[in-house]
N, C-alpha and C. Protein backbone atom coordinates (compact mmCIF):
# COMPACT_ATOMS: atom_id res chain seq x y z
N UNK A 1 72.44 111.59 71.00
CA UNK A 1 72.28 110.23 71.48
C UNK A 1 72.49 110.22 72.99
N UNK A 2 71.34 109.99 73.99
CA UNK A 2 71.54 109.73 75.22
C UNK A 2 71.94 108.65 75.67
N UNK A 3 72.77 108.58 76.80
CA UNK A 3 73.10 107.24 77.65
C UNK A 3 72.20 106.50 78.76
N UNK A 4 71.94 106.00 78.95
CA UNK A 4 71.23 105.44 79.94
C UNK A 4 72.45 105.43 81.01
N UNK A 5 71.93 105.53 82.54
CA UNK A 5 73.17 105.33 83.41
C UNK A 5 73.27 103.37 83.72
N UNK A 6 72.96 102.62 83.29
CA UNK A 6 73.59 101.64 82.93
C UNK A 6 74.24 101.31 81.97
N UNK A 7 74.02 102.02 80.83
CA UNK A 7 74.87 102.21 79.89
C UNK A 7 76.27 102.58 79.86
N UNK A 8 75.86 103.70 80.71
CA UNK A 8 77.32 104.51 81.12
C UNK A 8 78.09 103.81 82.22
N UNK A 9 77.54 103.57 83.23
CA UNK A 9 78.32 102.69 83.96
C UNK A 9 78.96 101.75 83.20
N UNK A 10 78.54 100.77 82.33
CA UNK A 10 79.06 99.72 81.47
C UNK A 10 80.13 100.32 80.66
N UNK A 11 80.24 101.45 80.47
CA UNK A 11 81.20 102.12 79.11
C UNK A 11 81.98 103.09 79.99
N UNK A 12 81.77 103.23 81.22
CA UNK A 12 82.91 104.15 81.18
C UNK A 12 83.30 104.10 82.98
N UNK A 13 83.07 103.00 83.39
CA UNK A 13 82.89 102.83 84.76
C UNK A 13 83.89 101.93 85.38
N UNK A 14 85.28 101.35 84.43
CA UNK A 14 86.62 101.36 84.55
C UNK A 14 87.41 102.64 84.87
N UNK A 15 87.13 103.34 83.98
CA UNK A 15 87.83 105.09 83.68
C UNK A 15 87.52 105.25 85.16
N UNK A 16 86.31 105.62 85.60
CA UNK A 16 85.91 105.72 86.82
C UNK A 16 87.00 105.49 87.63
N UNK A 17 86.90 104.18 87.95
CA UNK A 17 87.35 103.58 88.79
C UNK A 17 89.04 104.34 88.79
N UNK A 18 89.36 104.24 87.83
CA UNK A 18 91.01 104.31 87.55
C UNK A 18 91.13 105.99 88.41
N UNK A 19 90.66 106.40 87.70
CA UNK A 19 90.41 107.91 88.02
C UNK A 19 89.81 108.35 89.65
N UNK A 20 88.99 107.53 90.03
CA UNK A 20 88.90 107.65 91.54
C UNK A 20 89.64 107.16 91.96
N UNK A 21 90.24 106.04 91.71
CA UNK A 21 91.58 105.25 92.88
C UNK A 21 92.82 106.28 92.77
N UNK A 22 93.17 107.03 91.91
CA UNK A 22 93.96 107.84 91.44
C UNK A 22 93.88 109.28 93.11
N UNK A 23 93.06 109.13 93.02
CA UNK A 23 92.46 110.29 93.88
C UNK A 23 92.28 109.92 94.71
N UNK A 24 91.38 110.50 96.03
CA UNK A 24 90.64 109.37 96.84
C UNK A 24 89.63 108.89 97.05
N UNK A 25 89.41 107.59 96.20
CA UNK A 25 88.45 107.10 95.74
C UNK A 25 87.28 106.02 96.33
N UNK A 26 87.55 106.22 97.44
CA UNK A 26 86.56 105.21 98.50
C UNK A 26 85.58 105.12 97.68
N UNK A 27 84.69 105.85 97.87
CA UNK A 27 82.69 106.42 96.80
C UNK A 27 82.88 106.00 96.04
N UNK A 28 84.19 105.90 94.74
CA UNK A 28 83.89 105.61 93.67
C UNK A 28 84.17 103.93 93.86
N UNK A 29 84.95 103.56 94.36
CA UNK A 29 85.49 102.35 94.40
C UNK A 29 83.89 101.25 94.83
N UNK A 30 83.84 101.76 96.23
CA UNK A 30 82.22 101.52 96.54
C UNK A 30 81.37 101.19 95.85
N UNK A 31 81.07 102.12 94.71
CA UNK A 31 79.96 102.35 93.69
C UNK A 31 80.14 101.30 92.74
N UNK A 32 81.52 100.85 93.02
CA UNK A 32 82.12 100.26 91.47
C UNK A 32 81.48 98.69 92.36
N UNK A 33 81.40 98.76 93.25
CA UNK A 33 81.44 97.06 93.61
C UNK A 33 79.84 97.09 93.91
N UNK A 34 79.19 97.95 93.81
CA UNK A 34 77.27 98.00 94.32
C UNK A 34 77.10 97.43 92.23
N UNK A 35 78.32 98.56 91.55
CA UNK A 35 77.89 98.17 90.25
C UNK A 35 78.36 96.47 89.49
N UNK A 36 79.29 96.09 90.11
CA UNK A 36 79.81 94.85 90.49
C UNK A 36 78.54 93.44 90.72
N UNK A 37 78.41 94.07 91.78
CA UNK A 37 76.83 93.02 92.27
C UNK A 37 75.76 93.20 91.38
N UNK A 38 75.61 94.31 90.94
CA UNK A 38 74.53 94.62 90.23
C UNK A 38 74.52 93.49 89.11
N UNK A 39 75.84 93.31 88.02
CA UNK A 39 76.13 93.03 86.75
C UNK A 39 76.63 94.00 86.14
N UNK A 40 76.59 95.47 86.47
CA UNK A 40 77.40 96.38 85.45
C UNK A 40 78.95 95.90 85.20
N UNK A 41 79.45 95.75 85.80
CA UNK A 41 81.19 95.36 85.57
C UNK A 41 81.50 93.95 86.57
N UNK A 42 82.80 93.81 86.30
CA UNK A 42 82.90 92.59 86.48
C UNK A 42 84.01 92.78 88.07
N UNK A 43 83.66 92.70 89.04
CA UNK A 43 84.73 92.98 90.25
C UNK A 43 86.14 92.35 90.43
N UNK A 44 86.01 91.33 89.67
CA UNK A 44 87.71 91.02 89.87
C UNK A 44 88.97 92.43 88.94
N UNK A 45 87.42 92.93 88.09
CA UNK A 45 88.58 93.69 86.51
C UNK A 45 88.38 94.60 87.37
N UNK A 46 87.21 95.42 88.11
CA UNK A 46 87.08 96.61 89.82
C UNK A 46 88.33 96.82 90.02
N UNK A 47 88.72 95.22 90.92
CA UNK A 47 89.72 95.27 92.22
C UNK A 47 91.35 95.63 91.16
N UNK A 48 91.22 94.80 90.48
CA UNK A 48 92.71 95.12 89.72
C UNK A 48 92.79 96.58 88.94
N UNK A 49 91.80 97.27 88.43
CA UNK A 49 92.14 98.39 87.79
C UNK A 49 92.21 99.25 89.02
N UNK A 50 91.32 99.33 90.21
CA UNK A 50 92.03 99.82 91.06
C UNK A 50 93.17 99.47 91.76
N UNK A 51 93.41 99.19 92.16
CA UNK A 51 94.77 98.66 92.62
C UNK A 51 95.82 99.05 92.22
N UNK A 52 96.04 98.89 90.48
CA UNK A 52 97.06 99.37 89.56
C UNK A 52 96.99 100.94 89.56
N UNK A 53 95.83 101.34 89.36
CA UNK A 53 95.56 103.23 89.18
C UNK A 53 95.66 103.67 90.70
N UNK A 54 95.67 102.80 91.77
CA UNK A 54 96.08 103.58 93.05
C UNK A 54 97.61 103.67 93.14
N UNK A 55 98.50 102.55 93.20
CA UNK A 55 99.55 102.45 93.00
C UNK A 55 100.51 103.52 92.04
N UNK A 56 100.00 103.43 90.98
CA UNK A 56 100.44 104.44 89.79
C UNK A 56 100.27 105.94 90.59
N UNK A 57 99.05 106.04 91.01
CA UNK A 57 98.54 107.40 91.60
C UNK A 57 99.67 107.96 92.33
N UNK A 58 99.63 106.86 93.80
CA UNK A 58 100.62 107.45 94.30
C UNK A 58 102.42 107.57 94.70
N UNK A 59 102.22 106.56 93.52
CA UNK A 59 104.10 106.56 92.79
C UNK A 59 104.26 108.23 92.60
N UNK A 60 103.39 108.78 91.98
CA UNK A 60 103.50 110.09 90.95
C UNK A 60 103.13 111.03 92.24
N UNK A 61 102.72 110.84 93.52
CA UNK A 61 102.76 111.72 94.26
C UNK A 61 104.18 111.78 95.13
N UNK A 62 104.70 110.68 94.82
CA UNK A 62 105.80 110.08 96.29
C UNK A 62 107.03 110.61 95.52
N UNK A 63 106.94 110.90 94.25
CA UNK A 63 108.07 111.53 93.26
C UNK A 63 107.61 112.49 93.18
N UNK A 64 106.40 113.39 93.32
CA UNK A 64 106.63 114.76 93.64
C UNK A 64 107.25 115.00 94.72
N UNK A 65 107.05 114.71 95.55
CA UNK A 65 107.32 114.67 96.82
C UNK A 65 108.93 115.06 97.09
N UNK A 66 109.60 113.82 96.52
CA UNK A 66 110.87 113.70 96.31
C UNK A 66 111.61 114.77 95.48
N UNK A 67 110.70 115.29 94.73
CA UNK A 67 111.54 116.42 93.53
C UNK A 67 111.21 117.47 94.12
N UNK A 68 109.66 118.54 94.48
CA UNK A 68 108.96 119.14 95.10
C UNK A 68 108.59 119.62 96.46
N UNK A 69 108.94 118.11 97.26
CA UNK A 69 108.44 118.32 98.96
C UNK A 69 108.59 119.56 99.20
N UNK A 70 110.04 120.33 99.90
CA UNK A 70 110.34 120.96 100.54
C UNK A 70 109.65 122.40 100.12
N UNK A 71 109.54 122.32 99.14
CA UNK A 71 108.63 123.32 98.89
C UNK A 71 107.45 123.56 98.43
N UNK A 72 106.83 122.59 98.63
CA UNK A 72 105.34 122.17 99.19
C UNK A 72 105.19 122.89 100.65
N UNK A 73 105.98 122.14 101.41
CA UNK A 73 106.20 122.23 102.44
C UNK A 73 105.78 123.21 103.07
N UNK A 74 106.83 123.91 102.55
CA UNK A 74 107.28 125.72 102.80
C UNK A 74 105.98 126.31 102.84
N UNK A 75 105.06 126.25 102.03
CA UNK A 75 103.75 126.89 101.61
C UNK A 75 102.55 126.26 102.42
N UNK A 76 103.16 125.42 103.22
CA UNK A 76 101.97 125.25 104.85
C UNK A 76 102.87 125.08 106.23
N UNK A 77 102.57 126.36 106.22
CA UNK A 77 103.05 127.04 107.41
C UNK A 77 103.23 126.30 108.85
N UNK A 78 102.20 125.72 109.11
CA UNK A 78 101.62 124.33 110.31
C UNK A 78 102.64 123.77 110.44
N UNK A 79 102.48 122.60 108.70
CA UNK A 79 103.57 121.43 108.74
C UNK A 79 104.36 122.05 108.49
N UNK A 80 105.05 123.26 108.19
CA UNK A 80 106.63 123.38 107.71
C UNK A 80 107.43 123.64 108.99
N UNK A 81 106.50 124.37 110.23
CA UNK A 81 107.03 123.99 111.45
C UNK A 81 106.82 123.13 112.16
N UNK A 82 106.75 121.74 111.66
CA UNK A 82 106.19 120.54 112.62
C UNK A 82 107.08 119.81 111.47
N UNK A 83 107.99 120.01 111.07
CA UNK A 83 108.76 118.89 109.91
C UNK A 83 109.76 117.92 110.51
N UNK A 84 109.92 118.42 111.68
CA UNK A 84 111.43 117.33 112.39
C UNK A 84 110.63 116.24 113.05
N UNK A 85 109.11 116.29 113.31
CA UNK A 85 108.18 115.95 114.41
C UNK A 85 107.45 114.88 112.86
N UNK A 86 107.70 115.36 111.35
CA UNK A 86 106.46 114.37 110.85
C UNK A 86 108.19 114.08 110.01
N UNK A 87 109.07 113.80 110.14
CA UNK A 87 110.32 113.16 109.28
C UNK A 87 110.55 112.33 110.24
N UNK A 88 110.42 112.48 111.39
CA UNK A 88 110.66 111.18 112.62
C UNK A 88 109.63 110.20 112.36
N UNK A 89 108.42 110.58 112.45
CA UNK A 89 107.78 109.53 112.36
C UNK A 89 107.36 108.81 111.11
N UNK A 90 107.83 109.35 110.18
CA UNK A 90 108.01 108.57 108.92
C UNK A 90 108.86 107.77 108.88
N UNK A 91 110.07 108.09 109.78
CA UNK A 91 110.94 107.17 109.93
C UNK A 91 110.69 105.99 110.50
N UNK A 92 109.84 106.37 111.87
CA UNK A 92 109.76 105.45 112.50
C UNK A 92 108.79 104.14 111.70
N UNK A 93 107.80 104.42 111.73
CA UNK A 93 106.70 104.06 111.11
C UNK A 93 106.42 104.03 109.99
N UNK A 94 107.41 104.18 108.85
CA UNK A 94 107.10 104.04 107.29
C UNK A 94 106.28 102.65 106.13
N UNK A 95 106.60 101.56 107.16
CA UNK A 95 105.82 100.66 106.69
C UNK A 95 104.34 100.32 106.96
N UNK A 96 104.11 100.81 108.37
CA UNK A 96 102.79 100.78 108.44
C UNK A 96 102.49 102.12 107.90
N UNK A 97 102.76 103.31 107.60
CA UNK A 97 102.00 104.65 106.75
C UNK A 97 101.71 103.83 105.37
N UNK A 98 102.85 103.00 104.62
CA UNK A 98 103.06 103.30 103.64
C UNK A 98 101.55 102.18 103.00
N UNK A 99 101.55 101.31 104.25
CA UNK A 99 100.56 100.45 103.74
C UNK A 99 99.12 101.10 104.56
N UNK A 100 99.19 101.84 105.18
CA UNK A 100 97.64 102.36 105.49
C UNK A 100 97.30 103.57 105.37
N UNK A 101 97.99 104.35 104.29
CA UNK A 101 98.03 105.57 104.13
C UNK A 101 96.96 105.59 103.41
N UNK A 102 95.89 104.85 102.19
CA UNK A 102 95.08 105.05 101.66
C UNK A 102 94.22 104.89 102.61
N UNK A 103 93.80 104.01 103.84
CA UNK A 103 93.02 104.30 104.54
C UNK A 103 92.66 105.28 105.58
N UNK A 104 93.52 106.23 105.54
CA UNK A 104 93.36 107.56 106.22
C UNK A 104 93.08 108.47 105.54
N UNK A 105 91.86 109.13 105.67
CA UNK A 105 90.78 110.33 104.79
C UNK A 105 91.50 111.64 104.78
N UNK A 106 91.62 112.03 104.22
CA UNK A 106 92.40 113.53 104.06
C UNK A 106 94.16 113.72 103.91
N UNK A 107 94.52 111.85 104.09
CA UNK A 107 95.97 111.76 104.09
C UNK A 107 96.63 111.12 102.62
N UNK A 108 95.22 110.60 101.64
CA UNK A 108 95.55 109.90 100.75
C UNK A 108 96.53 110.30 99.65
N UNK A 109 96.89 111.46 99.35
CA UNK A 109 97.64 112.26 98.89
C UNK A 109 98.77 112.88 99.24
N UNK A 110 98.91 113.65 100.37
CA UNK A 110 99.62 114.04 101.09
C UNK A 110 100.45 113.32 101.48
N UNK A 111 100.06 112.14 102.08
CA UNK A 111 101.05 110.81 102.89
C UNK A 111 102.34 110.23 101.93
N UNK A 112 101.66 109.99 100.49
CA UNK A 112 102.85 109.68 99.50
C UNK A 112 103.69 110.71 99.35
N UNK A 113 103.45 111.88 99.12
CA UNK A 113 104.10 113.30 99.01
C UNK A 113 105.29 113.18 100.15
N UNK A 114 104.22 113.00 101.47
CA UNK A 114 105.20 113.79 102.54
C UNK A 114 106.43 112.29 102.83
N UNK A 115 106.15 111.05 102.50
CA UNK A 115 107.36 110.20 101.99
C UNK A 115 108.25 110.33 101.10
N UNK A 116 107.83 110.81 99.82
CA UNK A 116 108.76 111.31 99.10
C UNK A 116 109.96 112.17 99.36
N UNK A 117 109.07 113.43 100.33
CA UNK A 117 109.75 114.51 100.97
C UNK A 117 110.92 114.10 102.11
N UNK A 118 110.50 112.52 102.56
CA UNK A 118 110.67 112.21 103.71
C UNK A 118 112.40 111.60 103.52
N UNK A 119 112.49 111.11 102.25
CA UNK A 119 113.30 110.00 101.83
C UNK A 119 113.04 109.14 101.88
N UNK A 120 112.14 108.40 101.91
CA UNK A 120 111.85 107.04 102.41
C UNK A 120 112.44 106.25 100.65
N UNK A 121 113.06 105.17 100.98
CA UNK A 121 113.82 104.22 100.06
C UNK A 121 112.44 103.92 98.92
N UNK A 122 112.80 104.40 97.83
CA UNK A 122 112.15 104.42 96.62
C UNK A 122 111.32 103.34 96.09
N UNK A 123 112.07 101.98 96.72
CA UNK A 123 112.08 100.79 96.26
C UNK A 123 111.08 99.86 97.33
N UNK A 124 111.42 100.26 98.77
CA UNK A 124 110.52 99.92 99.60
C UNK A 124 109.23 100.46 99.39
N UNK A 125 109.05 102.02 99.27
CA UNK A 125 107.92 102.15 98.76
C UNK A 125 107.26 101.79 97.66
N UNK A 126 107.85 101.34 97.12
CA UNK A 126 106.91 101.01 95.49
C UNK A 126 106.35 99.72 95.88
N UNK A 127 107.08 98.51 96.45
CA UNK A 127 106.28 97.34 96.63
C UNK A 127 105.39 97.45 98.20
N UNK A 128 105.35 98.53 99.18
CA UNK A 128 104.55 98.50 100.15
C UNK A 128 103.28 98.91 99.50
N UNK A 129 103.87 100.05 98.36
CA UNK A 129 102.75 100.74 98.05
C UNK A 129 101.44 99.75 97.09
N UNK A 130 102.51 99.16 96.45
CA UNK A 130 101.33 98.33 95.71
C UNK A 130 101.19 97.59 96.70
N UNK A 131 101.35 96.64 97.57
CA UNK A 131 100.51 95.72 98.72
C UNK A 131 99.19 96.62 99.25
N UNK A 132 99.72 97.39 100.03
CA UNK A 132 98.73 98.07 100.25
C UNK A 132 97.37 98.54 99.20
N UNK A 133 97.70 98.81 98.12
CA UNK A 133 97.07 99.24 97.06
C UNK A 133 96.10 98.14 96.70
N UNK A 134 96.54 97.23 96.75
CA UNK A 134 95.99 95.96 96.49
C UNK A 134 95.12 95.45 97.56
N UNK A 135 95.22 95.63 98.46
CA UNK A 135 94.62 95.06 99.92
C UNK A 135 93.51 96.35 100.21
N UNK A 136 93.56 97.70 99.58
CA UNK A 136 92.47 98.24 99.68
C UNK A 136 91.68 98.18 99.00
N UNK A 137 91.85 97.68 97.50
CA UNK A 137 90.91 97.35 96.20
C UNK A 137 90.21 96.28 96.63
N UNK A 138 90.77 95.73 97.25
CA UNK A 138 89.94 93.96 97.32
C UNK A 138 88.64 94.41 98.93
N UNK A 139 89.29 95.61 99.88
CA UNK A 139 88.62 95.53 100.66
C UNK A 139 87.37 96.21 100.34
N UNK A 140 87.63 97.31 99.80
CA UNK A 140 86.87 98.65 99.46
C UNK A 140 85.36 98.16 98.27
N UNK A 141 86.09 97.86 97.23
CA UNK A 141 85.23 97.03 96.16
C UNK A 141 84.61 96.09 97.18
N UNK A 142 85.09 95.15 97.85
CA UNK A 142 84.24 94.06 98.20
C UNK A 142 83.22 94.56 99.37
N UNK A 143 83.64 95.26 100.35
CA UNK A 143 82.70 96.08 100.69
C UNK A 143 81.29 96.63 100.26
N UNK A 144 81.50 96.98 98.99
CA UNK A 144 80.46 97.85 98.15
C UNK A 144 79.59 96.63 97.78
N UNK A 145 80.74 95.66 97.20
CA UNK A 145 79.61 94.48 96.74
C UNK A 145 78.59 93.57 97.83
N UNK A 146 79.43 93.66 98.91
CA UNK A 146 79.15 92.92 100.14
C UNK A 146 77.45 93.67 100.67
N UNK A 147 77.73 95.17 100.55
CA UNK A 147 76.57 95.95 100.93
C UNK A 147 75.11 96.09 100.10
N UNK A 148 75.98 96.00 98.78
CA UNK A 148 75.30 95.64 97.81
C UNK A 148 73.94 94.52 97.67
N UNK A 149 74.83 93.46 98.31
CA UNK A 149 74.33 92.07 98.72
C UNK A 149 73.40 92.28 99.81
N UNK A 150 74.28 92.09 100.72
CA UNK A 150 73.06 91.89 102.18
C UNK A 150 71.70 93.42 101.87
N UNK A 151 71.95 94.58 101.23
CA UNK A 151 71.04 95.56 100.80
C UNK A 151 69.88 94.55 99.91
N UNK A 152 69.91 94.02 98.93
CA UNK A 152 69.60 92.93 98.33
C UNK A 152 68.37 92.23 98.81
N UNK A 153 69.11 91.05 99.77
CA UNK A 153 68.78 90.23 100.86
C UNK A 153 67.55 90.88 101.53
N UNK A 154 68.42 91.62 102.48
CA UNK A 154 67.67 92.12 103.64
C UNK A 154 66.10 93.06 103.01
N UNK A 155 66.66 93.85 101.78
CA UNK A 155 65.24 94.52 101.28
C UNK A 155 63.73 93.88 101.17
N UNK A 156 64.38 92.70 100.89
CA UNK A 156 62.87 91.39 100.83
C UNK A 156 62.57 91.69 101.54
N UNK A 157 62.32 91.73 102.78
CA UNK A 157 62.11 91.45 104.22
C UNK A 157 61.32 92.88 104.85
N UNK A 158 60.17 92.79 105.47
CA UNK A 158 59.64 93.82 105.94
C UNK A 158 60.85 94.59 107.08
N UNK A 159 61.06 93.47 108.19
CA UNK A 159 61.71 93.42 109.09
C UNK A 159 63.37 94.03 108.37
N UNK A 160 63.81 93.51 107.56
CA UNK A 160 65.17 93.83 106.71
C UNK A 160 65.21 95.32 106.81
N UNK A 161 63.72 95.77 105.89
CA UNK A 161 63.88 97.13 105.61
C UNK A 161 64.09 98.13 106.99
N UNK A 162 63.83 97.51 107.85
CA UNK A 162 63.57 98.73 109.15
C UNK A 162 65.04 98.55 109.70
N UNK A 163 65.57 96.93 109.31
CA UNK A 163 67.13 96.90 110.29
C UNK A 163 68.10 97.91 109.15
N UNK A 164 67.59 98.04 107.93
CA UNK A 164 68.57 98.31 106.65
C UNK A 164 68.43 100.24 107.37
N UNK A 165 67.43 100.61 107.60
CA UNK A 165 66.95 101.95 107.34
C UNK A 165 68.08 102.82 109.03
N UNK A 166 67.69 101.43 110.21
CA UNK A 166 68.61 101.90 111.75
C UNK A 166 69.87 101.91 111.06
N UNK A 167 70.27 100.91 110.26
CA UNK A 167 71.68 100.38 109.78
C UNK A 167 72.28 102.10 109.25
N UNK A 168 71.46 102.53 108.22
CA UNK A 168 72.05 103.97 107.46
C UNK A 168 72.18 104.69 108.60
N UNK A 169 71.03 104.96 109.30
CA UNK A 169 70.90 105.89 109.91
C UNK A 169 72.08 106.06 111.57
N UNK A 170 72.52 104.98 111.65
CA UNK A 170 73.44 104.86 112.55
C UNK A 170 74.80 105.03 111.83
N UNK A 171 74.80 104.98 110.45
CA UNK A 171 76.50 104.89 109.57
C UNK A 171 76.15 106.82 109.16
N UNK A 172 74.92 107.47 109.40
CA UNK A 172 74.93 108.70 108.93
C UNK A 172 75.64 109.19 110.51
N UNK A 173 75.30 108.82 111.32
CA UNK A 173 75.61 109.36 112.57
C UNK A 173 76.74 109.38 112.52
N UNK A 174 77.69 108.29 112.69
CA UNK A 174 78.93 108.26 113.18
C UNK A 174 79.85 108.69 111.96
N UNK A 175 79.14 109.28 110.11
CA UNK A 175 79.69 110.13 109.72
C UNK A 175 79.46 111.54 110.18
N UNK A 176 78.97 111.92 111.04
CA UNK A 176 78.79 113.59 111.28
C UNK A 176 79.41 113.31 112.21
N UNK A 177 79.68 112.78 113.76
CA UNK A 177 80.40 112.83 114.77
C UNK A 177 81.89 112.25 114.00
N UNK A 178 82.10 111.39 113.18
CA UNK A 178 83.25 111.57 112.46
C UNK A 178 83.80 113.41 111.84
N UNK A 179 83.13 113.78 110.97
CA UNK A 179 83.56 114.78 110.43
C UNK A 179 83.65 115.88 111.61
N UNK A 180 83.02 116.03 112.49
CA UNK A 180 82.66 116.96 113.63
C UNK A 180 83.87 117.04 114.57
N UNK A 181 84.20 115.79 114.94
CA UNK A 181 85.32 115.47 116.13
C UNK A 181 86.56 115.92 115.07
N UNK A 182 86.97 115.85 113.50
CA UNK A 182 87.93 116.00 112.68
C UNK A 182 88.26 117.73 112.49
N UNK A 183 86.48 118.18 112.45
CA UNK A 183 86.89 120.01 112.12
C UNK A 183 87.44 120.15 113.63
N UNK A 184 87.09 119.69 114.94
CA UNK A 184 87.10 120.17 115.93
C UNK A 184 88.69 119.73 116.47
N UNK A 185 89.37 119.02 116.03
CA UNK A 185 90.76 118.31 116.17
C UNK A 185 91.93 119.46 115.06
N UNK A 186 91.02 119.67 113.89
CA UNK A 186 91.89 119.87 113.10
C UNK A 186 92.68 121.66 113.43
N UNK A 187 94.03 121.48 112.88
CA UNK A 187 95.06 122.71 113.18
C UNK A 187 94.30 124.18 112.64
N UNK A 188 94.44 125.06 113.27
CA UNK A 188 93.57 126.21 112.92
C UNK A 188 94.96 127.46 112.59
């Protein structure tokens, strides 16, 4: 018995969601709100199952962290000599990490960990973490749906299609000079 991929989206495109917010799930979250606009799922049930499965996600990283860190740690060489330099600024700055840590690409994981590791108060993190968690579901999903939309809109349109086509082609750009300026920044 085959699925149709509307099918599947419809049957299993919560799991999705849960499972990408779990991780780092921008694409999927995205997808979930293009499938949102579409009619596959319903975006308010989107924003809350993510939200909850990000939160959950990175409770379970921020308690590894806490049980595990230091020897995590140990096993990257970089950060294990840069630890007095990233425990300060966790200190300093723990409420804004704790709430924009999902929006930093390559930190979505790590960031709860290296709080855990950090000490940061158990309790503060759990309700920054869900704010935050919550404030990226509503942005991320609505995003997707938002693109979804004006994609929509604008496709009618002879004129649409050519602003829709500069539109990608300028968001492909400033992902390669994104990823480019990141290998070229990043610790070797």
């Amino acid at each position: 018995m085959s699925l149709s991929l509307t099918a599947a989206i419809a049957r299993y495109g919560y799991f999705a969601v849960a499972v990408g917010a779990i991780l780092e799930g921008e694409t999927v979250l995205l997808a979930a709100g293009v499938a949102a606009h579409q009619g596959l799922l319903d975006l308010r049930l989107v924003m809350l199952v993510a939200a909850v499965a990000s939160t959950l996600g990175d409770q379970t990283y921020f308690q590894i962290g806490r049980r595990w860190g230091g020897r995590l740690l140990d096993r990257v060489p970089p950060l294990a000599r840069r630890t007095p330099q990233v425990r300060a600024l966790i200190a300093r700055y723990h409420t804004s990490l704790i709430l924009g840590i999902r929006f930093m690409i390559g930190l979505r994981i790590a960031g709860p960990i290296l709080m855990g590791w950090a000490r940061v108060d158990p309790w503060r993190f759990t309700l920054l973490n869900a704010v935050g968690a919550a404030i990226w579901a509503v942005l991320v999903a609505g995003a997707g749906y938002g693109l979804s939309n004006a994609w929509a809109n604008l496709s009618d349109h002879p004129q649409g299609r050519a602003l829709l086509i500069l539109l990608l082609l300028a968001l492909a750009a400033l992902a390669v000079y994104r990823w480019r300026r990141a290998r070229r920044l990043a610790p070797r």
